[in-house]
N, C-alpha and C. Protein backbone atom coordinates (compact mmCIF):
# COMPACT_ATOMS: atom_id res chain seq x y z
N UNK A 1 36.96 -72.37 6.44
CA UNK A 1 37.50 -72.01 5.13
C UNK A 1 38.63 -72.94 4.77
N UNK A 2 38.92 -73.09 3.57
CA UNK A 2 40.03 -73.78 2.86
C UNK A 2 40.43 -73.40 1.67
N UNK A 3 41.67 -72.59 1.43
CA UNK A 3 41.95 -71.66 0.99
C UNK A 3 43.02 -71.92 0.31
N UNK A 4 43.21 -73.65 -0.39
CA UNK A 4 44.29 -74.69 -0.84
C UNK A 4 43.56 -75.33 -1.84
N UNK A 5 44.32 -75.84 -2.25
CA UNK A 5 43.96 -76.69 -3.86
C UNK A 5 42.87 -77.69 -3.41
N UNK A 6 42.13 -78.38 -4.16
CA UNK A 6 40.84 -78.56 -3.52
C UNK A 6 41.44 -80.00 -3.11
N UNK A 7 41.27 -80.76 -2.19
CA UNK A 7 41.71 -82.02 -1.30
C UNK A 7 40.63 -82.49 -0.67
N UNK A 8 39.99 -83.30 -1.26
CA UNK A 8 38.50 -84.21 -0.35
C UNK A 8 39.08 -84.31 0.96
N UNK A 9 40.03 -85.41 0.73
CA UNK A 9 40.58 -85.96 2.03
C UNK A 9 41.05 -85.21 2.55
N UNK A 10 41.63 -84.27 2.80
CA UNK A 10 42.32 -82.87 3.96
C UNK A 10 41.01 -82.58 4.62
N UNK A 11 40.03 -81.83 3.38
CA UNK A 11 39.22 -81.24 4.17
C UNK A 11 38.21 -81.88 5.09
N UNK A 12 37.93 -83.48 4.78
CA UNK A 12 37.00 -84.40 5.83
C UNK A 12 37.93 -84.68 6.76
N UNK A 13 39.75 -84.98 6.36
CA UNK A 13 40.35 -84.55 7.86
C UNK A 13 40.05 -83.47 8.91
N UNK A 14 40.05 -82.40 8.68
CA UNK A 14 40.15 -81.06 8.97
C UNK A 14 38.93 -80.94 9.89
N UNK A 15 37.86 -81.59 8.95
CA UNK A 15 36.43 -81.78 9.77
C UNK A 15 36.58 -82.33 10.79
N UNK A 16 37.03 -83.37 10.96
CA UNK A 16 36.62 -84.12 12.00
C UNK A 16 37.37 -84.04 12.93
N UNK A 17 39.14 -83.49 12.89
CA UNK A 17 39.41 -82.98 14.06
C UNK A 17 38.84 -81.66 14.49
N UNK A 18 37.91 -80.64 14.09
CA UNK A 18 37.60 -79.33 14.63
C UNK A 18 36.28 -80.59 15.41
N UNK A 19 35.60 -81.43 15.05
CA UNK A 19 34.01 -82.09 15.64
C UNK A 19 34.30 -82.32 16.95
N UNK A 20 33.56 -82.56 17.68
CA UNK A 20 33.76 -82.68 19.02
C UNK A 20 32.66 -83.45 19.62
N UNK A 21 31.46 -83.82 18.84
CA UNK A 21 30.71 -84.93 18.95
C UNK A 21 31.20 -86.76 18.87
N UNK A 22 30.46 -87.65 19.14
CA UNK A 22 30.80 -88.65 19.11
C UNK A 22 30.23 -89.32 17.53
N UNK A 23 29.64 -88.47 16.77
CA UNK A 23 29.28 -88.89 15.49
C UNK A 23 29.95 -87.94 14.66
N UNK A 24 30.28 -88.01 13.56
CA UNK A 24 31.05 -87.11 12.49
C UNK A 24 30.16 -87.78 10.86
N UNK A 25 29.61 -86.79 10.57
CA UNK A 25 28.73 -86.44 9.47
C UNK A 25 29.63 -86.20 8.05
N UNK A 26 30.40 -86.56 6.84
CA UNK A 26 30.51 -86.07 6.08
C UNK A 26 29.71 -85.58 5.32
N UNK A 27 29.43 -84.64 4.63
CA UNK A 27 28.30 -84.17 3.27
C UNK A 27 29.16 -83.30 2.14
N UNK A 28 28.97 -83.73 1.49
CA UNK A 28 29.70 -82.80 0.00
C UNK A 28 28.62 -81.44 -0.47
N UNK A 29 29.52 -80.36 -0.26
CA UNK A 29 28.97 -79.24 -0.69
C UNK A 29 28.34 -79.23 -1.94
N UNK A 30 28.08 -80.68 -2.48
CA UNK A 30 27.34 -80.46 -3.70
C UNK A 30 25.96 -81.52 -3.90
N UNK A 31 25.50 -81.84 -2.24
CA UNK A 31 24.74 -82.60 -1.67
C UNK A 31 23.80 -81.94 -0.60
N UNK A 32 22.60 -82.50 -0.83
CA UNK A 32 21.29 -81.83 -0.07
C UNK A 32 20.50 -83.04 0.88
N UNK A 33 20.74 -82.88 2.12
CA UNK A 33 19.56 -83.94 2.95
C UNK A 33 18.00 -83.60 2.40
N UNK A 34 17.42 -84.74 2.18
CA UNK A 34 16.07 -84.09 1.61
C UNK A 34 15.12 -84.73 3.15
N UNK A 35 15.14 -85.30 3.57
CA UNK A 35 14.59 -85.78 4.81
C UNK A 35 15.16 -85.44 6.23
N UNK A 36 13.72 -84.97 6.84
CA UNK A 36 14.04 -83.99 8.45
C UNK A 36 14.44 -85.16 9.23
N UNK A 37 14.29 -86.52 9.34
CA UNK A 37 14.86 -87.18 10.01
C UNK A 37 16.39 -87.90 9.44
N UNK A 38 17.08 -87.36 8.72
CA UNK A 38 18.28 -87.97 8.13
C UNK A 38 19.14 -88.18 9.10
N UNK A 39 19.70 -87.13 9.23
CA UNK A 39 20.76 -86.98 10.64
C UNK A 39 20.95 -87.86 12.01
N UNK A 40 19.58 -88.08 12.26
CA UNK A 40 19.16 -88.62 13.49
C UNK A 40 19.20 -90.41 13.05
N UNK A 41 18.54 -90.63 11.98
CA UNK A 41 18.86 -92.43 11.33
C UNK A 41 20.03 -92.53 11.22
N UNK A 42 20.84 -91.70 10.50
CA UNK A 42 22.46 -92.03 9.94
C UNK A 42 23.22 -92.18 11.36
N UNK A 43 22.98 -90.80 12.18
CA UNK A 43 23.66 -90.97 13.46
C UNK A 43 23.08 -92.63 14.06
N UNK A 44 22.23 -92.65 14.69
CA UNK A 44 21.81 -94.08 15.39
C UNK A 44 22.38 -95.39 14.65
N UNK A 45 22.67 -95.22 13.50
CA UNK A 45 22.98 -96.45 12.76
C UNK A 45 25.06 -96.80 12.86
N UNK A 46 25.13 -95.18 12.58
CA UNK A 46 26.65 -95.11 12.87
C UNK A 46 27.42 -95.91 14.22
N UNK A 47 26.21 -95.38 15.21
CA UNK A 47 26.62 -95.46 16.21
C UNK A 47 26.37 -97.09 17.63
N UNK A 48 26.15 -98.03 16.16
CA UNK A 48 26.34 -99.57 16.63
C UNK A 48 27.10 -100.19 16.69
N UNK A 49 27.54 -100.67 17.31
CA UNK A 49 29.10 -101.27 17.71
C UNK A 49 29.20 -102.51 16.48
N UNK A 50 30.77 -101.88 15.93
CA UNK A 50 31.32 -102.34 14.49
C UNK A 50 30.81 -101.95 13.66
N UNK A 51 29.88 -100.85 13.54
CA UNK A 51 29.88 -100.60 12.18
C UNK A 51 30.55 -99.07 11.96
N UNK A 52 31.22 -99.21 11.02
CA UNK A 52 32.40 -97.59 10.40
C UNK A 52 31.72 -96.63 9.62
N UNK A 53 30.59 -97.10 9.05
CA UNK A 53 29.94 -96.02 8.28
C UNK A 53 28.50 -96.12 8.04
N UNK A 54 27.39 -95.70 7.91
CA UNK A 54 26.40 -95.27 7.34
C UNK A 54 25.77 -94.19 6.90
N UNK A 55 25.59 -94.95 5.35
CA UNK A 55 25.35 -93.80 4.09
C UNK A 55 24.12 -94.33 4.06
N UNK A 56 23.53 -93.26 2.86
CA UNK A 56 22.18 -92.64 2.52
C UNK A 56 22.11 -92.72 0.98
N UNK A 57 20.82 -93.22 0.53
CA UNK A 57 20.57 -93.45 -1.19
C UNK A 57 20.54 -92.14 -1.93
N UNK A 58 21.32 -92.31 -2.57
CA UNK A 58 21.46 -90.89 -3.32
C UNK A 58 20.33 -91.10 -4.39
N UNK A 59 19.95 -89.68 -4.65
CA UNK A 59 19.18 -88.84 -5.86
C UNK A 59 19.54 -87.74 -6.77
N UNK A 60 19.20 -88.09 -7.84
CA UNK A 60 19.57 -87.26 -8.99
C UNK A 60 18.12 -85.92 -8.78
N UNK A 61 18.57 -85.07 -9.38
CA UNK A 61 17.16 -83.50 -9.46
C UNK A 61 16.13 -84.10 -10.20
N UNK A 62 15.76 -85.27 -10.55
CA UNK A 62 14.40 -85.51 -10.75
C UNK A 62 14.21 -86.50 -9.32
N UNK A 63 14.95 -86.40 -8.48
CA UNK A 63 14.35 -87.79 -7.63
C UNK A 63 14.28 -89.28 -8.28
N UNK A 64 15.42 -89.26 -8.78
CA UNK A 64 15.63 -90.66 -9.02
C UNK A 64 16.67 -91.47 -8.20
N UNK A 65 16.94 -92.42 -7.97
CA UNK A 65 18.17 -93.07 -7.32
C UNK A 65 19.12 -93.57 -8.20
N UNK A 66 20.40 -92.67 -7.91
CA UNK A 66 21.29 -92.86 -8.46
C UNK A 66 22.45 -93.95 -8.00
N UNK A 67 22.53 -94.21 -6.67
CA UNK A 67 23.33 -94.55 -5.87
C UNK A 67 23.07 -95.06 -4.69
N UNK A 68 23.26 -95.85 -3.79
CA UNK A 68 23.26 -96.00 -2.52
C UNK A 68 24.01 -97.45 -1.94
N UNK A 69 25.44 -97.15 -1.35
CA UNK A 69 26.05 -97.92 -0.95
C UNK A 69 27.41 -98.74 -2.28
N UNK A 70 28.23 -99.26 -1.56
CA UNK A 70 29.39 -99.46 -2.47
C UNK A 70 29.15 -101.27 -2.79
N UNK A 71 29.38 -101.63 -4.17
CA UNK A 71 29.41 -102.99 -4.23
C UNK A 71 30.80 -103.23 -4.51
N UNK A 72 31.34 -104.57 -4.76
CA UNK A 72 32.55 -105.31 -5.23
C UNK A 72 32.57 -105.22 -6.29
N UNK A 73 33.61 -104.74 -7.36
CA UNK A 73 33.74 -105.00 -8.75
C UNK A 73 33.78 -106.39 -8.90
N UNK A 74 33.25 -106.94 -9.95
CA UNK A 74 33.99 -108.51 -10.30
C UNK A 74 35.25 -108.83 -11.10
N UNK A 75 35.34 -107.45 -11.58
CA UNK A 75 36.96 -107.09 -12.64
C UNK A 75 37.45 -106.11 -11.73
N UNK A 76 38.19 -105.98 -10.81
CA UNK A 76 38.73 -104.26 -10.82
C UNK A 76 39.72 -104.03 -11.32
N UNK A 77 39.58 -103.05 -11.89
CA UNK A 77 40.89 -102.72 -12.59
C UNK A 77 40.94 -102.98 -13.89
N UNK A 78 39.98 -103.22 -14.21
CA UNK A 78 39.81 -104.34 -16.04
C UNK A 78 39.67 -102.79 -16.71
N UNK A 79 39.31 -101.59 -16.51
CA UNK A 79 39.44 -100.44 -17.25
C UNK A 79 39.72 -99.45 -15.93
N UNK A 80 41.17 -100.02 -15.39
CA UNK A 80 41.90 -98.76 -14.66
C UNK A 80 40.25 -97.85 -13.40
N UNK A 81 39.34 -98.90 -12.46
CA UNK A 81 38.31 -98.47 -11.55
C UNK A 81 38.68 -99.15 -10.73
N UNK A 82 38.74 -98.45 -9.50
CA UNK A 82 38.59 -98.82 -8.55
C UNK A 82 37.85 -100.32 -7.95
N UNK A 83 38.25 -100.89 -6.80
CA UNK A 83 37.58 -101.94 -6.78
C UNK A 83 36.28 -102.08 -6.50
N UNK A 84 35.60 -101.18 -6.12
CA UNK A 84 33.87 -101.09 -5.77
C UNK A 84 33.43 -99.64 -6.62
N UNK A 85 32.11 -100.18 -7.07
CA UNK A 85 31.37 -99.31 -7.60
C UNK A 85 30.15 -98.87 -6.80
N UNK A 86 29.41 -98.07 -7.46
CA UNK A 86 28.37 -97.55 -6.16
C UNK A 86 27.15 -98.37 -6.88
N UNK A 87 26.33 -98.66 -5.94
CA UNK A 87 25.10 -99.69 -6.33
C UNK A 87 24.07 -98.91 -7.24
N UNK A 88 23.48 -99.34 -7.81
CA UNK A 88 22.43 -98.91 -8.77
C UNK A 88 20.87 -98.81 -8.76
N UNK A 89 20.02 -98.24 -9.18
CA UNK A 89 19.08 -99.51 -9.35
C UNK A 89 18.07 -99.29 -8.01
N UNK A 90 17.37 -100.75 -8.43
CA UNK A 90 16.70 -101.13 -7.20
C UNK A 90 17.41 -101.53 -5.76
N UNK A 91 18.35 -102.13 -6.13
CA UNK A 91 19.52 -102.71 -4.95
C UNK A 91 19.80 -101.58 -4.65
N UNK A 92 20.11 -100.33 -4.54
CA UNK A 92 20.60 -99.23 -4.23
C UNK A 92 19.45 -98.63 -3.50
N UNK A 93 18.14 -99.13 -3.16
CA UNK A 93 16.95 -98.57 -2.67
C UNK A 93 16.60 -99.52 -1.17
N UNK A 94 17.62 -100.68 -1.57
CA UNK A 94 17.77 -101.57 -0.19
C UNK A 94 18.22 -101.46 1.37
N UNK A 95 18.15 -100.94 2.20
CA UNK A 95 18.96 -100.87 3.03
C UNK A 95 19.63 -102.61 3.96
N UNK A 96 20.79 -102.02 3.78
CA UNK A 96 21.46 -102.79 3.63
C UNK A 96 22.96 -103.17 4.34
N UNK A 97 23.33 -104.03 4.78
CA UNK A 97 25.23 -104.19 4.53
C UNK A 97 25.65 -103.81 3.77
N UNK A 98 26.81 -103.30 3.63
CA UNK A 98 27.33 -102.98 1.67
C UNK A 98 28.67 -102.67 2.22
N UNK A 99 28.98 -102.82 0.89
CA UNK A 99 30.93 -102.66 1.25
C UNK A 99 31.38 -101.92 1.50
N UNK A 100 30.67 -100.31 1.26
CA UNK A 100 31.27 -99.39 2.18
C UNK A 100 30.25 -98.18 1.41
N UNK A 101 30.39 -96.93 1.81
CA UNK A 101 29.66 -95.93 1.58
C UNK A 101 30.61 -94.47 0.82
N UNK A 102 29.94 -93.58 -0.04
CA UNK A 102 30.38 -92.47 -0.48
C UNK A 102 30.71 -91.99 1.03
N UNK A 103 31.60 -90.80 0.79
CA UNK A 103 31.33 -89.91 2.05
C UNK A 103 30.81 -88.34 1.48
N UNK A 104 30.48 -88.97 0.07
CA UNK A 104 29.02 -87.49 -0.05
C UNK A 104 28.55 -87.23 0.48
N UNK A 105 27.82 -88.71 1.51
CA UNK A 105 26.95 -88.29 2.66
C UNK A 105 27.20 -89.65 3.70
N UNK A 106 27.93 -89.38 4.31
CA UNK A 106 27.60 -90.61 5.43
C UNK A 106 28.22 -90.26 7.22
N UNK A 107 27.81 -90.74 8.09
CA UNK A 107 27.78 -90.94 9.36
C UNK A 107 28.94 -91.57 9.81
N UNK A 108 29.75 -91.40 10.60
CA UNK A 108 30.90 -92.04 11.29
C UNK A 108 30.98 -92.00 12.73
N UNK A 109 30.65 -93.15 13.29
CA UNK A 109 31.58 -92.44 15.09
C UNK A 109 32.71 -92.10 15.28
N UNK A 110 33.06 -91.11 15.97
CA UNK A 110 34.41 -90.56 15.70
C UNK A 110 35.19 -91.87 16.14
N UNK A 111 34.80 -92.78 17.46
CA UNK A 111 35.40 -94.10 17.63
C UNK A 111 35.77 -94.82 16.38
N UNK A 112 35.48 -94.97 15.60
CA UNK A 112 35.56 -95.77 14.32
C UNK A 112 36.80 -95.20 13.54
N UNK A 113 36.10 -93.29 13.03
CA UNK A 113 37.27 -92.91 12.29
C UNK A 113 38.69 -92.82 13.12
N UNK A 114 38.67 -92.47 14.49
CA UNK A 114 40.13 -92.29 14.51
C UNK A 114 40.69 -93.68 14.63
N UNK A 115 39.74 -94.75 14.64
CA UNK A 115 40.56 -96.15 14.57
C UNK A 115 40.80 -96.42 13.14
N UNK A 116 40.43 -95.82 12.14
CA UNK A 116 40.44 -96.12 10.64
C UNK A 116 41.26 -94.98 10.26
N UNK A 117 40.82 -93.57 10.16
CA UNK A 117 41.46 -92.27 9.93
C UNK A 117 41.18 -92.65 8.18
N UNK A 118 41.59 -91.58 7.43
CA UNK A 118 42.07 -91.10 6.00
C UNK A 118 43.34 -91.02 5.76
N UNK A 119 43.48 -91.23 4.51
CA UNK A 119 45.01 -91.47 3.73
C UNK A 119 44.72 -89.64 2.80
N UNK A 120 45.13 -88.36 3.40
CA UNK A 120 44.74 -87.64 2.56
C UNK A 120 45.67 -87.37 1.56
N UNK A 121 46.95 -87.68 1.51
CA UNK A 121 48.41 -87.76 0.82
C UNK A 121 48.12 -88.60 -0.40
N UNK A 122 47.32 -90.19 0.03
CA UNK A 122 47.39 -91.03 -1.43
C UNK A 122 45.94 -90.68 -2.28
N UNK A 123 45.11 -90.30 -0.81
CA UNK A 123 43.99 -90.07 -1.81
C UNK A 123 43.24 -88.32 -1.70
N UNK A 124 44.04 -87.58 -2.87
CA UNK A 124 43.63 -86.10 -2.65
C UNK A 124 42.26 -85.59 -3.28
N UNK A 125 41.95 -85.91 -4.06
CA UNK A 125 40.33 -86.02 -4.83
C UNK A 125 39.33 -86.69 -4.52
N UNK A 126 39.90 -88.26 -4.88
CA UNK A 126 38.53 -89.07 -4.94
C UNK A 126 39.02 -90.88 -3.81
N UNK A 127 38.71 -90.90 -3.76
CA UNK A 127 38.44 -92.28 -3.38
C UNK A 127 39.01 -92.85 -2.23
N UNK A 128 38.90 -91.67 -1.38
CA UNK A 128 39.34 -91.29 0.29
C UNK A 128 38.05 -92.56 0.59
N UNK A 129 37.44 -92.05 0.44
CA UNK A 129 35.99 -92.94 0.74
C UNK A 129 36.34 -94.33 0.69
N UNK A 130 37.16 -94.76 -0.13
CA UNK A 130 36.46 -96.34 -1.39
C UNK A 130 37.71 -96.84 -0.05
N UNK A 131 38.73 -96.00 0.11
CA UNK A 131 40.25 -96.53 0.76
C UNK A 131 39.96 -96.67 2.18
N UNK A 132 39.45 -96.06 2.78
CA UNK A 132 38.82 -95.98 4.33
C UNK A 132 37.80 -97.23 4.43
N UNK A 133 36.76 -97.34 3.27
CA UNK A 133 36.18 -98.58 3.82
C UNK A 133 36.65 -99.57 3.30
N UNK A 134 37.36 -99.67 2.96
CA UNK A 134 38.15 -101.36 2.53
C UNK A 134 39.05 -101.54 3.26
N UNK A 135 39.86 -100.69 4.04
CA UNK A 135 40.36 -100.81 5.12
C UNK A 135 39.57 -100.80 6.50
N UNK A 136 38.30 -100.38 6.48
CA UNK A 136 37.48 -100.99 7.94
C UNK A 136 37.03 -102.37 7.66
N UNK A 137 36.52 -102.52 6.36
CA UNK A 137 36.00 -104.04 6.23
C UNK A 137 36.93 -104.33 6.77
N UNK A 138 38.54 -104.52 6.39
CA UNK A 138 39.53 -105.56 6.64
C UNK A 138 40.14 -105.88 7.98
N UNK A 139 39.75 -104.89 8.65
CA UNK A 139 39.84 -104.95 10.22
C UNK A 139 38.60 -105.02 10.79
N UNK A 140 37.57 -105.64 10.32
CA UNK A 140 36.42 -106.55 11.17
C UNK A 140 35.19 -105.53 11.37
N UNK A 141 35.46 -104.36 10.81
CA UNK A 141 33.86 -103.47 10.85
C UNK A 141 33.46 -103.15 9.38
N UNK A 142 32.23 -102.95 9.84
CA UNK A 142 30.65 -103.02 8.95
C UNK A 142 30.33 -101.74 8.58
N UNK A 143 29.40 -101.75 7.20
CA UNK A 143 29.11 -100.20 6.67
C UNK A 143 27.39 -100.94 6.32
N UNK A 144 26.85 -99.68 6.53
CA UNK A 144 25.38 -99.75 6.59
C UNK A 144 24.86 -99.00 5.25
N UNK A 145 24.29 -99.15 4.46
CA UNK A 145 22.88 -98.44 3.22
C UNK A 145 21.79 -98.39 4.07
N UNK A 146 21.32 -96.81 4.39
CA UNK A 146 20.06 -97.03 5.18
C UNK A 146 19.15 -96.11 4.01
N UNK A 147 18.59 -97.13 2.89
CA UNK A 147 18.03 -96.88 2.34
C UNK A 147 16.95 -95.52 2.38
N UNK A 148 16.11 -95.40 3.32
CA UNK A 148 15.43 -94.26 3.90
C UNK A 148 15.58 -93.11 3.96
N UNK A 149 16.69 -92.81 4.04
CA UNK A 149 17.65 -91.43 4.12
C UNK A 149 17.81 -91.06 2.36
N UNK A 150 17.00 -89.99 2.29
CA UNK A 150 17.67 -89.86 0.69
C UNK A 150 18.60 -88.40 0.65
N UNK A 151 19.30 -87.94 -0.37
CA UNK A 151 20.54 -87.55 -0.15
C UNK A 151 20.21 -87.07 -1.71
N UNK A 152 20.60 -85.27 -2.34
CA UNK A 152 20.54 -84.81 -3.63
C UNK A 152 21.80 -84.74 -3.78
N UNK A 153 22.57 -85.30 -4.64
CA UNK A 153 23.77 -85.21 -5.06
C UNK A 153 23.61 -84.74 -6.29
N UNK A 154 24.67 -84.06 -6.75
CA UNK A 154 25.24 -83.49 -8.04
C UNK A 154 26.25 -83.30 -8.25
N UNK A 155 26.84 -84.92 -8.77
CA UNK A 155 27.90 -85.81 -8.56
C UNK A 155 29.04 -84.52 -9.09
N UNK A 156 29.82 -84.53 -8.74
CA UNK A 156 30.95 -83.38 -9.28
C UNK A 156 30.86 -81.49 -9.17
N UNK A 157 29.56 -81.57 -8.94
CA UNK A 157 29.33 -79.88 -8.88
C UNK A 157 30.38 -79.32 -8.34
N UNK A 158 30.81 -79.69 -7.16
CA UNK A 158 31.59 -79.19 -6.59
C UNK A 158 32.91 -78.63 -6.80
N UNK A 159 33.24 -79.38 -8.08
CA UNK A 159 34.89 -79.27 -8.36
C UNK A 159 35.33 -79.38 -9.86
N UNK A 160 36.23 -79.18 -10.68
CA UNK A 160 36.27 -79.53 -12.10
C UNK A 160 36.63 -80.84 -11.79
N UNK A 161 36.44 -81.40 -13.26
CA UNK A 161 37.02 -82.65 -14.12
C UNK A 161 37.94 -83.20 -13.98
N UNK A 162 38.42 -83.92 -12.83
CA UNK A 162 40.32 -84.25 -12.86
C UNK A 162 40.45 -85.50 -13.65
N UNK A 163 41.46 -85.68 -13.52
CA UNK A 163 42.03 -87.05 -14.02
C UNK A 163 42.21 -88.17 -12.68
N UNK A 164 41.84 -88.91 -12.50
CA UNK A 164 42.29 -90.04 -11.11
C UNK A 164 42.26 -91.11 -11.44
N UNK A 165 43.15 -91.34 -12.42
CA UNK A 165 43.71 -92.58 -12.89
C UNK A 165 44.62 -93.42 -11.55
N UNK A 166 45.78 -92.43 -11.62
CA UNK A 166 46.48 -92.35 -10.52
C UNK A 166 46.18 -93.15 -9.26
N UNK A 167 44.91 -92.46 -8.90
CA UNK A 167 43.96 -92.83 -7.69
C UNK A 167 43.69 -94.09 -7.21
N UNK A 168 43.09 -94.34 -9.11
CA UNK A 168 42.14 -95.99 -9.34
C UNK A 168 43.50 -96.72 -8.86
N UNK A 169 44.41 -96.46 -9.58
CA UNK A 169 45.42 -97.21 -9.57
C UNK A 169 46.17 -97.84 -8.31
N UNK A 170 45.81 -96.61 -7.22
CA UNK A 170 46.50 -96.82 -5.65
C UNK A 170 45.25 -97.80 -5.54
């Protein structure tokens, strides 16, 4: 239970010190594994030496792909966004390297996160995710798109409308 103002980053803290496995799973309560082998790809992929994350291609309720894996802005910041956006498209159906992953749905060895950890203070909403892997890129580990794995998101269900200007801005 969490019984506090809603905090992405607390509560994927919170997770992963109660885990006690050598893989740590984020999923957003507003996200569905649609494939019986998800768990088992994301884990095996997580769990290759240097890589910090592997995520899964997201789908919209018709089964479309909405998402999968983080690219480089070529402007960031040119309208107050963050520096990576989430891939689109066909490229988003690739599995792949990519700059880093949602943690709507992705795989971590706990080796990795407690060498990386979360900022849950700068980032209380959104972009715990975007801040964790731009800080593993920059210390020499890798994030995986394992295309295969699909993932129902319903981007926001979970929470109202905030403002994270703020956020973009950190």
């Amino acid at each position: 239970r969490y019984d506090q103002p809603f905090n992405h980053s607390r509560q994927c803290q919170l997770g992963a010190q109660a885990a006690s496995g050598e893989v740590l799973v984020f999923l957003n309560n507003d996200a569905c594994l649609l494939d019986d082998f998800a768990l088992d790809r994301l884990s095996r992929w997580s769990r290759l030496p240097g890589v910090a994350s592997a995520g899964a291609r997201m789908v919209d309720g018709d089964g479309a792909t909405s998402g999968g894996g983080f690219l480089a802005r070529r402007l960031p910041g040119a309208e107050l966004n963050s520096p990576v956006e989430e891939a689109k498209g066909t490229f988003a159906e690739l599995s792949r390297c990519t700059v880093g992953n949602t943690f709507a749905c992705a795989a971590v060895s706990a080796k990795a996160f407690r060498s990386i950890g979360l900022a849950p203070v700068r980032f209380p909403i959104g972009f715990n995710d975007v801040d964790y892997c731009l800080r593993a890129s920059r210390d020499g580990w890798r994030h995986v798109n394992v295309a295969e794995v699909r993932v129902l998101h319903a981007v926001g269900a979970s929470r109202a409308r905030i403002d994270e200007i703020a956020q973009k801005l950190l």
